[in-house]
C-alpha atoms as a PDB file:
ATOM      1  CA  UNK A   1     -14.320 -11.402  13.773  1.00  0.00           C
ATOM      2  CA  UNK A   2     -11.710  -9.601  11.703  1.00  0.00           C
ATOM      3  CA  UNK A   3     -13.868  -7.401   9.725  1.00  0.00           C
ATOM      4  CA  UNK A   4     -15.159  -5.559  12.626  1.00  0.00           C
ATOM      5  CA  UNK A   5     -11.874  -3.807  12.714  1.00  0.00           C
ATOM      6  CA  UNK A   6     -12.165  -3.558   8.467  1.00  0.00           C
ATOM      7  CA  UNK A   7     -14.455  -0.389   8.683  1.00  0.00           C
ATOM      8  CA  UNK A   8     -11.933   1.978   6.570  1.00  0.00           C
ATOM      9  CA  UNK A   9     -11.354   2.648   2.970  1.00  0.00           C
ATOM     10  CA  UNK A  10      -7.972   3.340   0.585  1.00  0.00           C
ATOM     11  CA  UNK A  11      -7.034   4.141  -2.648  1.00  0.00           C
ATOM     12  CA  UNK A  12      -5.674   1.517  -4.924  1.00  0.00           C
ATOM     13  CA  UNK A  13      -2.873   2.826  -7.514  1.00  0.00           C
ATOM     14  CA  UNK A  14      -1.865   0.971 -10.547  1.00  0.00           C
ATOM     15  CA  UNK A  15       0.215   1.758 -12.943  1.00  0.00           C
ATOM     16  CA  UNK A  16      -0.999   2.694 -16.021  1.00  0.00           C
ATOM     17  CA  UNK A  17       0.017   1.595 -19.460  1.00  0.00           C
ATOM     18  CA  UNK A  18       3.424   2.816 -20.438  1.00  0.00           C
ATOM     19  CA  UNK A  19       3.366   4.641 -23.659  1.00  0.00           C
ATOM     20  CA  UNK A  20       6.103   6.867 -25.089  1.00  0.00           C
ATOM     21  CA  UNK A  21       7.730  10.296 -25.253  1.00  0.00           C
ATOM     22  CA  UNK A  22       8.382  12.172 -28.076  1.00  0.00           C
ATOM     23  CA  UNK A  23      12.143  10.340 -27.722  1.00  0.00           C
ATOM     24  CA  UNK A  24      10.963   7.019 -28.227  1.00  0.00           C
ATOM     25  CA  UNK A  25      11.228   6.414 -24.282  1.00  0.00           C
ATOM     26  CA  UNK A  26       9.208   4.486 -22.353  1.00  0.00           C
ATOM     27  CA  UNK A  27       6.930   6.774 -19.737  1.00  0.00           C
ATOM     28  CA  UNK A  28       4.451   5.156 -17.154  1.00  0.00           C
ATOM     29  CA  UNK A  29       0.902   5.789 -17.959  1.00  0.00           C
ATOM     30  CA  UNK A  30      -2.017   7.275 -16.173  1.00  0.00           C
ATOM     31  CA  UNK A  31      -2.591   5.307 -13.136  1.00  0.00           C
ATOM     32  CA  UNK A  32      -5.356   3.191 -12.962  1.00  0.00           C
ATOM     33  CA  UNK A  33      -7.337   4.034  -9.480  1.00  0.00           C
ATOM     34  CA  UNK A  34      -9.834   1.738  -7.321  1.00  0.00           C
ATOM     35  CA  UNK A  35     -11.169   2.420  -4.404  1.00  0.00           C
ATOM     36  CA  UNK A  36     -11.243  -0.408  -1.933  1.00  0.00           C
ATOM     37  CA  UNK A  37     -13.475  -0.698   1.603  1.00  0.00           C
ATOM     38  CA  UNK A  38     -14.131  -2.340   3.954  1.00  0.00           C
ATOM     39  CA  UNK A  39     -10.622  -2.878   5.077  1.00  0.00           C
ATOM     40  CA  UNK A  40      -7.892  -2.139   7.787  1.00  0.00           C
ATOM     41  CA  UNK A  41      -4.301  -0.132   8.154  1.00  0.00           C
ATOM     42  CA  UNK A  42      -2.434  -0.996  11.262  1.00  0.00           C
ATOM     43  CA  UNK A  43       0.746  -0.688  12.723  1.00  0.00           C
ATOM     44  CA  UNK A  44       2.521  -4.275  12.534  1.00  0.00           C
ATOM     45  CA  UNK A  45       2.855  -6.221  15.582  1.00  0.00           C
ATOM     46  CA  UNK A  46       4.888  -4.573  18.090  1.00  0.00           C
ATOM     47  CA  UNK A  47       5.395  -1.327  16.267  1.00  0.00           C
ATOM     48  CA  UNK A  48       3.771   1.826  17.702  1.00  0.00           C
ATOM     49  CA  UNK A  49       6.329   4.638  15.903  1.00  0.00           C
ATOM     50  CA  UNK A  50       7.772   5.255  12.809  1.00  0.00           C
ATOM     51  CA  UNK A  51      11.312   4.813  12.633  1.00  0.00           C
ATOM     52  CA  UNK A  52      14.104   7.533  11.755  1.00  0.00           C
ATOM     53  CA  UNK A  53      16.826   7.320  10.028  1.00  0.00           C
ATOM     54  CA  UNK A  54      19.699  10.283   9.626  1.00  0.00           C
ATOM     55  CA  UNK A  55      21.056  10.209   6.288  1.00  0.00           C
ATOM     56  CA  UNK A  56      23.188  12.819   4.749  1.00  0.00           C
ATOM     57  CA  UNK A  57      22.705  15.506   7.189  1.00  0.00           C
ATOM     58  CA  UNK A  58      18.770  14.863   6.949  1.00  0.00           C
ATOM     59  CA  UNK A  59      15.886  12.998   8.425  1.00  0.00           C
ATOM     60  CA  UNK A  60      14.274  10.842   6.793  1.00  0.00           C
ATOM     61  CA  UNK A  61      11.204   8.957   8.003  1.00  0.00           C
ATOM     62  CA  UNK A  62      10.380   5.668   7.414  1.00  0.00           C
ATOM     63  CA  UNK A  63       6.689   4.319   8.088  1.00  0.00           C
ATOM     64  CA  UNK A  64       5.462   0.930   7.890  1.00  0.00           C
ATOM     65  CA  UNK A  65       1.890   0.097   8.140  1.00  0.00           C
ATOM     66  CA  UNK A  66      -0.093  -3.339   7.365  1.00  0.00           C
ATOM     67  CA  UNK A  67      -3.364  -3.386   4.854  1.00  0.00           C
ATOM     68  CA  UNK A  68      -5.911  -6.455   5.930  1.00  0.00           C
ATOM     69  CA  UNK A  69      -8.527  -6.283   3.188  1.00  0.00           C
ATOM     70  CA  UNK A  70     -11.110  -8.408   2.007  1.00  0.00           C
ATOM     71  CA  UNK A  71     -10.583 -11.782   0.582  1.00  0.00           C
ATOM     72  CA  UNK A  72     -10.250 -11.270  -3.246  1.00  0.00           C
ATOM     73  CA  UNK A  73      -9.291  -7.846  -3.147  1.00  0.00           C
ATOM     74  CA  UNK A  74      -6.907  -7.320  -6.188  1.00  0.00           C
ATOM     75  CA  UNK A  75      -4.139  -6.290  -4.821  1.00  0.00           C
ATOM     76  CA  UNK A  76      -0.246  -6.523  -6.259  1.00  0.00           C
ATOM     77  CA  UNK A  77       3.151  -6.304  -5.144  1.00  0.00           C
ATOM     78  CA  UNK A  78       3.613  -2.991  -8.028  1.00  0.00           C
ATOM     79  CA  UNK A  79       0.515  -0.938  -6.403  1.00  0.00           C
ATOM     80  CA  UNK A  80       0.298   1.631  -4.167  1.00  0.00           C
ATOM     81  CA  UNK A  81      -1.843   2.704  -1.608  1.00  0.00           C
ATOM     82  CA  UNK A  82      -3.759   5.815  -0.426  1.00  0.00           C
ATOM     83  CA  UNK A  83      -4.637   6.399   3.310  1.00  0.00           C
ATOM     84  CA  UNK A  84      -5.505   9.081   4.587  1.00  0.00           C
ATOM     85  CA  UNK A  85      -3.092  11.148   2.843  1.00  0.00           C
ATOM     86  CA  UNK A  86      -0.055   9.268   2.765  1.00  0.00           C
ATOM     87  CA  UNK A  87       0.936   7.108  -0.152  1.00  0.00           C
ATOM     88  CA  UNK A  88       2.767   3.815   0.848  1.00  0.00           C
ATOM     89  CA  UNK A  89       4.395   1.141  -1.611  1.00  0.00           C
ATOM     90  CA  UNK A  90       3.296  -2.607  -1.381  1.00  0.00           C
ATOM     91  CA  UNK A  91       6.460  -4.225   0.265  1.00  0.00           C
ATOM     92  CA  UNK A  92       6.493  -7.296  -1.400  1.00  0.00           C
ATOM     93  CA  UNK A  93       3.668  -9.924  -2.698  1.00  0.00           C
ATOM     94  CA  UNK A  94       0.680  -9.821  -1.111  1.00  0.00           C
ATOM     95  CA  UNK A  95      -1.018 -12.921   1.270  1.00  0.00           C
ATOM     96  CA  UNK A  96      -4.007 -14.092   0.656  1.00  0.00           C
ATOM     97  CA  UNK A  97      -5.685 -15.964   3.393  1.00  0.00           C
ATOM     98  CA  UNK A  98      -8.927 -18.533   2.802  1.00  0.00           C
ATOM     99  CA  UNK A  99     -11.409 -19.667   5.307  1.00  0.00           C
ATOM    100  CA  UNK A 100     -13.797 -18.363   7.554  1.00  0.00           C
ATOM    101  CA  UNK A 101     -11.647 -15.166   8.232  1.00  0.00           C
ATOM    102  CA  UNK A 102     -10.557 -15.080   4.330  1.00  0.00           C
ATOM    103  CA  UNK A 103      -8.630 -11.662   3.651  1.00  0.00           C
ATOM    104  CA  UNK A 104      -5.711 -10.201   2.112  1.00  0.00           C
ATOM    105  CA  UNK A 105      -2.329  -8.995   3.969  1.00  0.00           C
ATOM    106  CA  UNK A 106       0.204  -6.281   2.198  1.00  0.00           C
ATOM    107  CA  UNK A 107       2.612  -4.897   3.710  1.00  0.00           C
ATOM    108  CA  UNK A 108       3.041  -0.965   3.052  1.00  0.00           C
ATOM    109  CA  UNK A 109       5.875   0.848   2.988  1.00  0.00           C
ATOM    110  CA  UNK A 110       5.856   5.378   3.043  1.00  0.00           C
ATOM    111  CA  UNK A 111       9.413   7.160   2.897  1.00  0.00           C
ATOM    112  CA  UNK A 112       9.933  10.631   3.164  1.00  0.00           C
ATOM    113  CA  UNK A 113      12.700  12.981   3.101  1.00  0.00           C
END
């Protein structure tokens, strides 16, 4: 029943192998991308709007969305995600759930300004 809903696709962003500057400092590396489908981005439970926060004379927007994807998608707490045209954080470790509805949960996280 759940993957009727999973008819979308996002962008998974890795990061990349760090390598170094020309100072000996650690830089993050090209990020490794994977596009995953069959899955779903929704609002959590109870949430329809982002919420707003004034800080410093200045908006800034903070949106929280949840991924459902398909059971064994690799998915990690350091990715990020692309939908359609925002890029959220993973908020913490992602669930995995087994069964007969076996997915993946991560909760996504997008601040702006």
């Amino acid at each position: 029943m759940i993957g009727v809903f999973m008819t979308d696709t996002v962008d998974r962003l890795r990061p990349g192998v760090p390598t170094q500057d020309a100072y000996g400092n650690a830089i993050p590396g090209v990020d490794d991308e994977l596009e995953i489908t069959g899955v779903a981005v929704l609002p959590p439970a109870g949430q329809t709007a982002p919420s707003v926060e004034l800080t410093d004379a200045r908006d800034q927007v903070v949106i929280v969305r949840v991924l459902f994807a398909p059971g064994g998608a690799d998915i990690r707490a350091t990715d990020r995600i692309r939908h359609a045209g925002r890029l959220y954080e993973v908020h913490g470790e992602p669930s995995p759930y087994r069964g007969q509805l076996a997915h993946v949960e991560a909760n996504l996280k997008a601040v702006s300004g």
